[in-house]
Protein backbone atom coordinates (compact mmCIF):
# COMPACT_ATOMS: atom_id res chain seq x y z
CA UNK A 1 -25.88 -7.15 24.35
CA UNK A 2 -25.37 -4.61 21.57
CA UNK A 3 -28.35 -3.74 19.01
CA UNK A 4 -25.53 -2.72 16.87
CA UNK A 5 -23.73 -5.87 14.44
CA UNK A 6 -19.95 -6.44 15.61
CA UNK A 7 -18.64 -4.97 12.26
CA UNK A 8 -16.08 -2.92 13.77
CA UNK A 9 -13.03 -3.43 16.62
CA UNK A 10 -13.86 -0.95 18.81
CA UNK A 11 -10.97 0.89 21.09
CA UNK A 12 -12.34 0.56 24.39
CA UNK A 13 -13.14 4.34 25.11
CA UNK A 14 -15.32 6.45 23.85
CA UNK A 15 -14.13 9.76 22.81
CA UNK A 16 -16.56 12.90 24.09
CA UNK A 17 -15.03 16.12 23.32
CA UNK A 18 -12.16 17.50 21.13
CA UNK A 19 -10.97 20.62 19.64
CA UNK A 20 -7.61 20.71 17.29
CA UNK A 21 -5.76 17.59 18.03
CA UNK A 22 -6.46 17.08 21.28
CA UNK A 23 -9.54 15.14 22.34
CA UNK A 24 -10.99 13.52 25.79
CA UNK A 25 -12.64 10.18 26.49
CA UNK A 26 -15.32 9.52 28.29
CA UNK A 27 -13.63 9.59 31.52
CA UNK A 28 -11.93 12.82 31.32
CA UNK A 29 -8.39 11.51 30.05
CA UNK A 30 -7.12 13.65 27.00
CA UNK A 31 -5.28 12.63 24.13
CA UNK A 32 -2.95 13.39 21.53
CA UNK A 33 -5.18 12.29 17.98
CA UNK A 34 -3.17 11.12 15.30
CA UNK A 35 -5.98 9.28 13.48
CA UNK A 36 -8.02 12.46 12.72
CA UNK A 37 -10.79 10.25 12.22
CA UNK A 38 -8.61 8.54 9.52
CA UNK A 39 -7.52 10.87 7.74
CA UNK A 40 -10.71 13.11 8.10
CA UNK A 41 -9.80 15.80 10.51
CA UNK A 42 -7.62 17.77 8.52
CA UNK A 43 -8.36 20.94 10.15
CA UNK A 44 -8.27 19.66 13.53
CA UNK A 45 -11.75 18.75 15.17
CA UNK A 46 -14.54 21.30 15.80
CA UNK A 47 -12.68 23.64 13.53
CA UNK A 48 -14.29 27.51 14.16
CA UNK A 49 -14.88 28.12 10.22
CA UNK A 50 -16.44 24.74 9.07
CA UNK A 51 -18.38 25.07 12.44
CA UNK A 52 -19.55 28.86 11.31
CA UNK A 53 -20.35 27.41 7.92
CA UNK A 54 -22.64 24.72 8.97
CA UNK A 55 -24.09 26.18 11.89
CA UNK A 56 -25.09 29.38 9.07
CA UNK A 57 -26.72 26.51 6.35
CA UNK A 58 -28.42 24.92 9.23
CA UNK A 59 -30.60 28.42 9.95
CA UNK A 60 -31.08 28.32 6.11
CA UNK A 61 -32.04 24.83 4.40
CA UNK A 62 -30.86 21.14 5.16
CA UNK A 63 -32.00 19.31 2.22
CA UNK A 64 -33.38 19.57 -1.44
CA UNK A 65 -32.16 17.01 -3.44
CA UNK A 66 -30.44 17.44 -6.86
CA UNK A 67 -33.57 18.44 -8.76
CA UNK A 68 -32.52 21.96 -7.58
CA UNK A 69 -29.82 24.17 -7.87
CA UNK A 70 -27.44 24.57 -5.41
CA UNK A 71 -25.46 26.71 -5.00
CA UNK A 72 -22.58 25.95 -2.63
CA UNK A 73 -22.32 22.53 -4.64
CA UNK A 74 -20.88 25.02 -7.78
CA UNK A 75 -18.50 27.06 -5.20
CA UNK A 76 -16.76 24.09 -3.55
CA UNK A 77 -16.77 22.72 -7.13
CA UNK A 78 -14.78 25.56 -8.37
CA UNK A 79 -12.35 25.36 -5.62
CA UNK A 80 -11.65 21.43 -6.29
CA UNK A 81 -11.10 22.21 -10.24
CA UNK A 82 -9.00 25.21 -9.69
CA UNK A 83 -6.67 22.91 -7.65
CA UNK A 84 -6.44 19.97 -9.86
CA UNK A 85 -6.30 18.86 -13.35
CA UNK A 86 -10.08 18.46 -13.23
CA UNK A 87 -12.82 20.18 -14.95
CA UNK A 88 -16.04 19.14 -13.50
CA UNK A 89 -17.21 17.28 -9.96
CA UNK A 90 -19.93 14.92 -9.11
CA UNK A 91 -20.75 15.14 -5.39
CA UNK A 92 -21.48 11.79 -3.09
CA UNK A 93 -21.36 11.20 0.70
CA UNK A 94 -18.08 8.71 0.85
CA UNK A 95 -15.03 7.79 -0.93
CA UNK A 96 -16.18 4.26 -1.69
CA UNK A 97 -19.12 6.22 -3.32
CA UNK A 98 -16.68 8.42 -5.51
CA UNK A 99 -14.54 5.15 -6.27
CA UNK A 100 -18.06 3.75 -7.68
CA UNK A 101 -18.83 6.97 -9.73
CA UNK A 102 -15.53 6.59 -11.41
CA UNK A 103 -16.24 3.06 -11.94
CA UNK A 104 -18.95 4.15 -14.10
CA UNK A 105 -18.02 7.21 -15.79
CA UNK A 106 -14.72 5.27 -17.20
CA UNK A 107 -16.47 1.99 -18.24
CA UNK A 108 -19.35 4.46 -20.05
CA UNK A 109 -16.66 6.87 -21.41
CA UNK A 110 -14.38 3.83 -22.96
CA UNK A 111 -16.79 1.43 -24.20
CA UNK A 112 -14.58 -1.17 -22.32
CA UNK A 113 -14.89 -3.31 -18.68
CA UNK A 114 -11.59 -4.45 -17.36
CA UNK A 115 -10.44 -1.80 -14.91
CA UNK A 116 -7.06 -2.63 -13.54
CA UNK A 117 -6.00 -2.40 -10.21
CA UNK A 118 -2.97 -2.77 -7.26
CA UNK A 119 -2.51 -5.80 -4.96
CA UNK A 120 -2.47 -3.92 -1.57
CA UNK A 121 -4.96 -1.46 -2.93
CA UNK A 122 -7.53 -0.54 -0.97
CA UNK A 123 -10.77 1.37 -2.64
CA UNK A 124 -13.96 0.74 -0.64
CA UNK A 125 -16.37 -1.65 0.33
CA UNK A 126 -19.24 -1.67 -2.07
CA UNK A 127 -19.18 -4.41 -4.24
CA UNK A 128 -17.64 -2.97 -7.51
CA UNK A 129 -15.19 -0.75 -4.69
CA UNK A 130 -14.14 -4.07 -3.36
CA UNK A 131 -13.64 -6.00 -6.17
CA UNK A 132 -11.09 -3.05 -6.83
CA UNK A 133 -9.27 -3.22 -3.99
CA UNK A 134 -5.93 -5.86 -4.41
CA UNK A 135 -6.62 -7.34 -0.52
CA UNK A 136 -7.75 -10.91 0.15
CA UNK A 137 -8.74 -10.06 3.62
CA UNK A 138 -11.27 -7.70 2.12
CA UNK A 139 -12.61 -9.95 -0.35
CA UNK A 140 -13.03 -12.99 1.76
CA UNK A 141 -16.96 -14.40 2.70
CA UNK A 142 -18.50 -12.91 0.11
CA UNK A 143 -18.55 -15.43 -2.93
CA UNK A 144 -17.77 -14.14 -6.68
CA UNK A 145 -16.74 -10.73 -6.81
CA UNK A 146 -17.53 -8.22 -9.66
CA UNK A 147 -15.88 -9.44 -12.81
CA UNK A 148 -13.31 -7.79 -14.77
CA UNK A 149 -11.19 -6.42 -12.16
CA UNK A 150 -7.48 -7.23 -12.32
CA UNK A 151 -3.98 -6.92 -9.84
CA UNK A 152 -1.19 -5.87 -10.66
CA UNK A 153 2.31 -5.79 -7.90
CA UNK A 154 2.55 -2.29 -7.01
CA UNK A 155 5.73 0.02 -7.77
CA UNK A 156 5.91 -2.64 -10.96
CA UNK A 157 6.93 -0.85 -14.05
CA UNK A 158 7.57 -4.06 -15.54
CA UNK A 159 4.15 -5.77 -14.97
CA UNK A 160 2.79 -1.75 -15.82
CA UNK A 161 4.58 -2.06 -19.37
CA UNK A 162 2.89 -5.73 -19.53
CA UNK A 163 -0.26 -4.64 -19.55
CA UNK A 164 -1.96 -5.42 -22.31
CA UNK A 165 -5.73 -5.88 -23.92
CA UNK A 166 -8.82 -3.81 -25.82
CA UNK A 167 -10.99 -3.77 -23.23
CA UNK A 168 -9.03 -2.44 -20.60
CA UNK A 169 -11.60 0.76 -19.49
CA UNK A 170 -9.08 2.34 -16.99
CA UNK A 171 -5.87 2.15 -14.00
CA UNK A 172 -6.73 2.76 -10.43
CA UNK A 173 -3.94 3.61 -8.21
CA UNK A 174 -3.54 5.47 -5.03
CA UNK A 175 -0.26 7.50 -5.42
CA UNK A 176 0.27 6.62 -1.46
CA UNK A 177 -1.28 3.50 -0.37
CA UNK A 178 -2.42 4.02 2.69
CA UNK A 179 -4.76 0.91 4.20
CA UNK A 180 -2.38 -1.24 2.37
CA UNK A 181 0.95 0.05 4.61
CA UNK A 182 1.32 3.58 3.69
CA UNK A 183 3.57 2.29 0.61
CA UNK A 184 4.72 5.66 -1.32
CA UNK A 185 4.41 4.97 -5.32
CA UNK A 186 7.77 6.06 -7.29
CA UNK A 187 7.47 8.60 -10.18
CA UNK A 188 8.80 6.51 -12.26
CA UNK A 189 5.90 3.67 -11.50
CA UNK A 190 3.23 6.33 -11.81
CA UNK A 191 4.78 8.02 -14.55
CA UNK A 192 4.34 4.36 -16.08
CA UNK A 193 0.79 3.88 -14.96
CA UNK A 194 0.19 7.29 -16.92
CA UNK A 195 1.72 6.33 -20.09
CA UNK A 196 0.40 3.02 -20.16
CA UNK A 197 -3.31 4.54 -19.88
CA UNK A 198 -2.65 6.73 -23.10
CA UNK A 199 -1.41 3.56 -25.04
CA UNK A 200 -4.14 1.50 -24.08
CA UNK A 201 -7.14 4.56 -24.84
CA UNK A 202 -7.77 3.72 -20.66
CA UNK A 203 -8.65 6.57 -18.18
CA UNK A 204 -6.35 7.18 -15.15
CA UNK A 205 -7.79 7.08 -12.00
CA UNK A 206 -6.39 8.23 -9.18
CA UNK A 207 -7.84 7.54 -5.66
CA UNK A 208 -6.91 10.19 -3.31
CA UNK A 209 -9.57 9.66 -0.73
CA UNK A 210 -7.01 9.43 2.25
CA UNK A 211 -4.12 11.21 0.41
CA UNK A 212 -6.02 14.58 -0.88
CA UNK A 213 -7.09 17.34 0.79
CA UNK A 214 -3.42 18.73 2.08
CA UNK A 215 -2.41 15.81 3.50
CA UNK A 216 0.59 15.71 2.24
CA UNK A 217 1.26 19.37 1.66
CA UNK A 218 -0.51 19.81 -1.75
CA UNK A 219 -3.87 19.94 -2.27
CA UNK A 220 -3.71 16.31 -3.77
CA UNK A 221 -1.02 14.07 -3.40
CA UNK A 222 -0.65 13.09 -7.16
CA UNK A 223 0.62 16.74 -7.91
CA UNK A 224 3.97 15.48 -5.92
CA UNK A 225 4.65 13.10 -9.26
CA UNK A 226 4.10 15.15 -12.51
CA UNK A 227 1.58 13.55 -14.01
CA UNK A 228 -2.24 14.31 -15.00
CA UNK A 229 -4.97 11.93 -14.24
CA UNK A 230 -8.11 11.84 -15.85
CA UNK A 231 -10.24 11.09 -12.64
CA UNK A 232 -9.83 12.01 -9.02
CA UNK A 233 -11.65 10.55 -6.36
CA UNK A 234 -11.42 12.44 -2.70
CA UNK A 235 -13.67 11.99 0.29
CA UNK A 236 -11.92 11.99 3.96
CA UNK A 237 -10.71 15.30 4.54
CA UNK A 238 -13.32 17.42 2.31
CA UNK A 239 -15.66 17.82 4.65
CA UNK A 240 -13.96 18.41 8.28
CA UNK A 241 -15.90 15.50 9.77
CA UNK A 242 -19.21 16.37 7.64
CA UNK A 243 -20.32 13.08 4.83
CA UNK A 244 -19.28 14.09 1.42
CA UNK A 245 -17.14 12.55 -1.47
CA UNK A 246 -16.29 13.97 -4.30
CA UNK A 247 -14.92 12.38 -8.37
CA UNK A 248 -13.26 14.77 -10.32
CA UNK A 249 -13.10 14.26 -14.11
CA UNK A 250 -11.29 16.15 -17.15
CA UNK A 251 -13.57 17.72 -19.54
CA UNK A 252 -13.63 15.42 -22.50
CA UNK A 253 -15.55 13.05 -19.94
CA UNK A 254 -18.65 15.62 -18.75
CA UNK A 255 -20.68 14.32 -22.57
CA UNK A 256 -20.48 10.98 -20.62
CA UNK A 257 -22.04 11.62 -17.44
CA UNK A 258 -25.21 13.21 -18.21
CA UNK A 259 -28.48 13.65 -16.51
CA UNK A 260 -29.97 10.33 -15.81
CA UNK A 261 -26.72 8.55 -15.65
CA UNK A 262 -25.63 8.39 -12.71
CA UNK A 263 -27.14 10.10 -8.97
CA UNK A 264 -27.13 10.42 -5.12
CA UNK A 265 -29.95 11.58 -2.89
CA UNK A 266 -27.60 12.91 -0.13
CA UNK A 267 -24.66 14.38 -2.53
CA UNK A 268 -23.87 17.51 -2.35
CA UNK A 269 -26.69 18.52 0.14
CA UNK A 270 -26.52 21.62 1.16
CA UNK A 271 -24.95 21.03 4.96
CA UNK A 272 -22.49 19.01 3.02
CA UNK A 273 -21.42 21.99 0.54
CA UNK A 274 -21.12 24.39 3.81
CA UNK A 275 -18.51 22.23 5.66
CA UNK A 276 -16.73 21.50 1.58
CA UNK A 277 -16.11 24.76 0.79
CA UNK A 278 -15.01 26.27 4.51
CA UNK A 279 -12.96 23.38 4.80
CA UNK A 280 -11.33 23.81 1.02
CA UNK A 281 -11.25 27.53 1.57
CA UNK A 282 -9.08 27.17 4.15
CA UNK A 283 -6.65 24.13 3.20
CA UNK A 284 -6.38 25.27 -0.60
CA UNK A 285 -4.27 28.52 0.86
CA UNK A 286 -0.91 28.46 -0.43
CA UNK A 287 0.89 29.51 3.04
CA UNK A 288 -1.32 27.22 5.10
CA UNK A 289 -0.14 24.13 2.57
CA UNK A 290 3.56 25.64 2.70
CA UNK A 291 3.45 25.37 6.42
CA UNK A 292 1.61 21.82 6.62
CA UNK A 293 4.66 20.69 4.31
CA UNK A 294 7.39 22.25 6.64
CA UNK A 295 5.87 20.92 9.50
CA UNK A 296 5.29 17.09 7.88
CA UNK A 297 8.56 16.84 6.98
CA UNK A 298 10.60 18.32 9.97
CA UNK A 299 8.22 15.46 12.05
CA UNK A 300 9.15 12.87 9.11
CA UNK A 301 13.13 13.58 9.16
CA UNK A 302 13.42 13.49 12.81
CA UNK A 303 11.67 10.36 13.39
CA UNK A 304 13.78 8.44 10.69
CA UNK A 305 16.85 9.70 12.03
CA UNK A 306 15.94 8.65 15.71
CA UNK A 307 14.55 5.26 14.95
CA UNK A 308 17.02 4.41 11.83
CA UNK A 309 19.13 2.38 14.53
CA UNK A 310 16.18 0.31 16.31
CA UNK A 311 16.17 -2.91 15.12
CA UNK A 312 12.53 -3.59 15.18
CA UNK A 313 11.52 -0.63 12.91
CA UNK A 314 12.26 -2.07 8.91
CA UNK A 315 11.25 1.62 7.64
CA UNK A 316 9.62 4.81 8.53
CA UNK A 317 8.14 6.15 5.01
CA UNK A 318 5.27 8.40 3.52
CA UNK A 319 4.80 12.12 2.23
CA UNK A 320 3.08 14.84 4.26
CA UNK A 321 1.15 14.09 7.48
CA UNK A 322 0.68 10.15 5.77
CA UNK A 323 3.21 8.57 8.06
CA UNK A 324 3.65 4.74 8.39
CA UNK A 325 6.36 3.10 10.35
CA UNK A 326 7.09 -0.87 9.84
CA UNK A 327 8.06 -2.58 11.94
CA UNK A 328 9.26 -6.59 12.57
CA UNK A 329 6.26 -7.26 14.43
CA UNK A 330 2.54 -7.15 14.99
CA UNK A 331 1.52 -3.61 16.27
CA UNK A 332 -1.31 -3.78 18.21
CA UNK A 333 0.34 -4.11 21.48
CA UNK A 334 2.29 -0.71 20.76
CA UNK A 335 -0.84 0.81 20.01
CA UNK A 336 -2.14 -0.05 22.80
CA UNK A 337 0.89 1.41 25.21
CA UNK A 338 0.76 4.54 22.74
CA UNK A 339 -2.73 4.97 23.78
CA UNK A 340 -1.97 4.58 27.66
CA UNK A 341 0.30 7.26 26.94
CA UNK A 342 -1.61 9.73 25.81
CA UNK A 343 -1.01 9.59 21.68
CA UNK A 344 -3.65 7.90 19.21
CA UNK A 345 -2.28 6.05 16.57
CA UNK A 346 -3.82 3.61 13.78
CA UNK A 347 -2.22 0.60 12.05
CA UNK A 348 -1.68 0.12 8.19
CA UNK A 349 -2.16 -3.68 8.07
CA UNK A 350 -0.10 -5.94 10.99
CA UNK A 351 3.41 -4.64 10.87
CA UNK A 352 2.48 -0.79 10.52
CA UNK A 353 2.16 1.84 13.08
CA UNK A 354 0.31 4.94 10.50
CA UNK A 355 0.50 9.13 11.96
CA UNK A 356 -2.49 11.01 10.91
CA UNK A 357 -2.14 14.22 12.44
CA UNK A 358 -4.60 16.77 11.89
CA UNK A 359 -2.56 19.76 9.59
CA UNK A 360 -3.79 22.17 12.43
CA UNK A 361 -1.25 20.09 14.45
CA UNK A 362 1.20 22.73 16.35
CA UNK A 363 5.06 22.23 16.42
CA UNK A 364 4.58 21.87 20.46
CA UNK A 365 2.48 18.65 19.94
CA UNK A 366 4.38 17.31 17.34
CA UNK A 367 7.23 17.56 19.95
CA UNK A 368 5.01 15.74 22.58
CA UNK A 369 3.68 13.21 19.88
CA UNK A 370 7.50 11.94 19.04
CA UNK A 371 8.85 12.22 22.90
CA UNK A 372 5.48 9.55 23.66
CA UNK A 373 6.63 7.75 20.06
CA UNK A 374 9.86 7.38 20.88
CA UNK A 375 9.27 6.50 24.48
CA UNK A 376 7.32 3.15 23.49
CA UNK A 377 9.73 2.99 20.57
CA UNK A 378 12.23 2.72 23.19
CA UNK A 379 14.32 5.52 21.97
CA UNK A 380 15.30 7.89 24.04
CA UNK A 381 14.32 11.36 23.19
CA UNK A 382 16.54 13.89 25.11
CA UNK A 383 13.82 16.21 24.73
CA UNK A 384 15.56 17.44 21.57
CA UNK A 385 13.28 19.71 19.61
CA UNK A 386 11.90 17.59 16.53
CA UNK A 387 12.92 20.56 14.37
């Protein structure tokens, strides 16, 4: 019997080694790894410069605690507001802690309480994180949830333009749902969203804790739609592997969150701040971005075009290396034949196979990676080259 409670569905392997996108279970088969930890890998795993980074902060200092300057927490800081429409970062350990952060900081900043929210969302599993998120599954079992937390159909610009109220504090939206089926918002939707916020007095906040970071060829996936939020909340890929979260606010909000307000033992230790800024140092390049885009959509494009005549795949969508395919039934038994070949893959709720490549991922595995896809697919590649 485990000493550990049954909270998660465990694959039955246990993964031992890996380096880029390949990694090897426990009894020496290797593996193709689109789940990148989901979404966290974005630089492959065991990458040489986050490794270098950490391995110098560990001969240095591991912990302090926020009643001391750190350095390395103002560096990675100044990387995430030079490539955003941020001004200022709080550092956490998760992206359910960032979601909470934001929580607070707009509901302080406004005065107001009703924070409005997606059906299909999904934002964490604290309390106030899942009373965000627009799932039933996630809310079930645990009586009452947080008040003042409302859904809204997503891609809506009608129910958007509905909104209505004084005491609405703020918007949450991911600009790419990605638990919820990897369900691409319009720019005309989140164009709405925006405009709605600035009617209302609201904050928008945009959750990019599985869509920032590169992932979809920008540094955060909201730059793809022309708009400007006024809070962005990252985690998953900011720290190669390494605990750390991140909220990102505009200026006008910085009077708001001031000392005593709000705090995290752990944040923006000092281990955490060496694997944040190798890892942003190295994504935030414009030619390594330019070449994850390429890549991602090249990969994208071919797989549409082979599967656009299967019946059982509905739709093959997302932006970047956020790739969901949908099909007419449950995919946990293709998962499982993806994984006996060789390629791991993750669901987006039932009906959705979801591709998280690391951006590290070469054009040779990408190649390998549809040719296995295809293959349980039932497609027949050809061995054409993907490009």
């Amino acid at each position: 019997m485990s000493s550990l409670f049954p909270t998660y569905s465990r694959l039955p392997l246990e993964l031992v080694s890996g380096n880029g996108t390949i990694v090897e279970d426990h009894n020496g088969k290797s593996y193709l790894d689109f789940i990148s930890g989901i979404a966290v890998c974005n630089l492959g795993h065991a990458p040489e410069e986050v490794k270098k980074a950490i391995e110098t902060q560990l001969q240095s200092i591991w912990h302090v605690s926020n009643l001391f300057t750190i350095s390395n927490q103002e560096k990675a800081a100044e990387l995430l507001v030079a490539n955003s429409s941020a001004d200022a970062v709080f550092f956490c350990n998760s992206g359910a802690e960032a979601n909470e952060a934001a929580i607070k900081l707009a509901r302080k900043h406004t005065g107001k309480s009703t924070i409005i929210s997606f059906k299909q969302s999904f934002h964490g599993r604290t309390f106030a994180t899942m009373s965000a998120t627009g799932q039933e599954k996630i809310h079930g079992g645990f009586g009452p949830l947080l008040p003042s937390f409302d859904y809204l159909p997503y891609n809506d610009i009608e129910a958007v333009e509905g909104i209505g109220g004084e005491d609405i504090a703020a918007i949450i939206v991911e600009v790419i749902q990605g638990e919820g089926g990897v369900n691409p918002g319009t720019q005309s939707f989140l164009q709405a969203v925006e405009q709605k916020c600035k009617q209302l007095g609201a904050l928008l906040i945009v959750d990019e804790v599985q869509t920032g970071i590169g992932r979809t060829g920008l540094p955060f996936a909201y730059q793809h739609y022309s708009i400007s939020p006024d809070i962005i909340t990252t985690a998953k890929g900011l720290g190669s592997g390494f605990p750390v979260g991140a909220m990102l606010g505009k200026a006008d909000l910085i009077p708001s969150f001031s000392a005593g307000v709000h705090g995290s033992t752990f944040g923006g230790n000092p281990l955490a701040m060496a694997a944040a800024q190798a890892t942003l140092e190295t994504i935030f390049q414009e030619e390594f971005l330019q070449e994850v885009k390429q890549k991602a959509e090249a990969f994208l494009g071919n797989i549409k075009e082979k599967l656009k005549t299967v019946p059982s795949v509905k739709e093959v969508r997302g932006k970047g290396f956020l790739i969901g395919i949908e099909l007419e039934t449950e995919v946990k038994h293709l998962l499982d034949q993806l994984r006996e070949e060789g390629l791991l893959a993750l669901s987006a709720g039932p009906r959705v196979i979801r591709l998280l490549p690391p951006l590290t991922v070469t054009e040779e595995e990408l190649q390998e990676a549809s040719e296995k896809l295809l293959k349980v697919l039932g497609v027949s590649s050809n061995k054409s080259q993907y490009v």
